[in-house]
Protein backbone atom coordinates (compact mmCIF):
# COMPACT_ATOMS: atom_id res chain seq x y z
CA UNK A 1 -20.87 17.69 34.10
CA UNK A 2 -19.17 18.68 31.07
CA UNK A 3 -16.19 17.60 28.96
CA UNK A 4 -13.42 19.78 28.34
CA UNK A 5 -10.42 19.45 25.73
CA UNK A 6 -7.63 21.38 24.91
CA UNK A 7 -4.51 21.24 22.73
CA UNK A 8 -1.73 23.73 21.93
CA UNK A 9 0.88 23.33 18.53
CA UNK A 10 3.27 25.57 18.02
CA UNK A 11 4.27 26.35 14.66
CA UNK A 12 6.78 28.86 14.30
CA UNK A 13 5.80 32.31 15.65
CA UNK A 14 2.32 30.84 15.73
CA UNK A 15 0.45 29.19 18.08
CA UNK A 16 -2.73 26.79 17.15
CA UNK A 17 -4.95 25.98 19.48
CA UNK A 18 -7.47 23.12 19.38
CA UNK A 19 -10.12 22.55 22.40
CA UNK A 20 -13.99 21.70 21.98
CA UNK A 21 -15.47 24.80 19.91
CA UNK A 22 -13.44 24.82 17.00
CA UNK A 23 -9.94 25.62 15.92
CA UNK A 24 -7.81 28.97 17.28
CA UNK A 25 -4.55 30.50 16.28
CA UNK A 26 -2.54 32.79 18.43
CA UNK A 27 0.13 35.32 16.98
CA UNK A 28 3.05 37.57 19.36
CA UNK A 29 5.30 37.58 22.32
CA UNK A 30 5.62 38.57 25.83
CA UNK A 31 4.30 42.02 25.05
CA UNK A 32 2.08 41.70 22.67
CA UNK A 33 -0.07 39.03 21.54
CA UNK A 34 -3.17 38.37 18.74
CA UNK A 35 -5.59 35.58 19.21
CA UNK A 36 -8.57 34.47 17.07
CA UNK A 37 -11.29 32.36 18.56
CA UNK A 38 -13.31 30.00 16.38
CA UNK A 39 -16.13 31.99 16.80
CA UNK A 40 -14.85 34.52 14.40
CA UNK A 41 -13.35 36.96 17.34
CA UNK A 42 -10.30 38.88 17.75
CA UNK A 43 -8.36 39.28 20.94
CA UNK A 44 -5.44 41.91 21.39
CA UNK A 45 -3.26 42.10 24.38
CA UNK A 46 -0.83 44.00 25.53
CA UNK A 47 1.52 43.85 28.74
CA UNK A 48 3.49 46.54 29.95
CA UNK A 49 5.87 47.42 32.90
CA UNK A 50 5.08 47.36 36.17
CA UNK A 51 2.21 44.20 36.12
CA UNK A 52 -0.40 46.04 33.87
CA UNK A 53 -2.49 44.23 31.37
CA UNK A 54 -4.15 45.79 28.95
CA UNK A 55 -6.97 43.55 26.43
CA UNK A 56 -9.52 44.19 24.14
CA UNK A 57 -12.05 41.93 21.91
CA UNK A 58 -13.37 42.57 18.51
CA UNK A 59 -16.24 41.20 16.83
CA UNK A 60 -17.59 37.84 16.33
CA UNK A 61 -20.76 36.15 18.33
CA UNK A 62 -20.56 36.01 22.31
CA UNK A 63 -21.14 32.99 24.10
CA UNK A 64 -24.51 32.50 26.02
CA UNK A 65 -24.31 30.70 29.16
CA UNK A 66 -22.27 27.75 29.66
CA UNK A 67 -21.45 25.11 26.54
């Protein structure tokens, strides 16, 4: 069984995000939003009308298996 943490500051327009792997800040709004993970990636979102989501990832190291 594993331990899990998690805790969210925001700082103006910013968001900083704290769990178990490191340190991640978080940058938009409703429609648009920029996050990067402590592992060095990139993650762009974008919502539009009508329920569609639409997200991509750059870069960094993936995750293997379960930490």
């Amino acid at each position: 069984m594993g331990w899990h943490y998690r805790k969210s500051i925001k700082v103006g327009p910013f968001r900083i995000n704290l769990s178990r792997h490191g340190i991640s800040h978080s940058y938009g709004n409703r429609r648009f939003h920029v996050t990067a993970t402590p592992d060095g990636r990139r993650h762009v979102s974008v919502r539009l009308p009508g329920g569609f989501h639409v997200g991509k990832t750059f870069g960094g190291r993936r995750y293997r298996g379960h930490h």
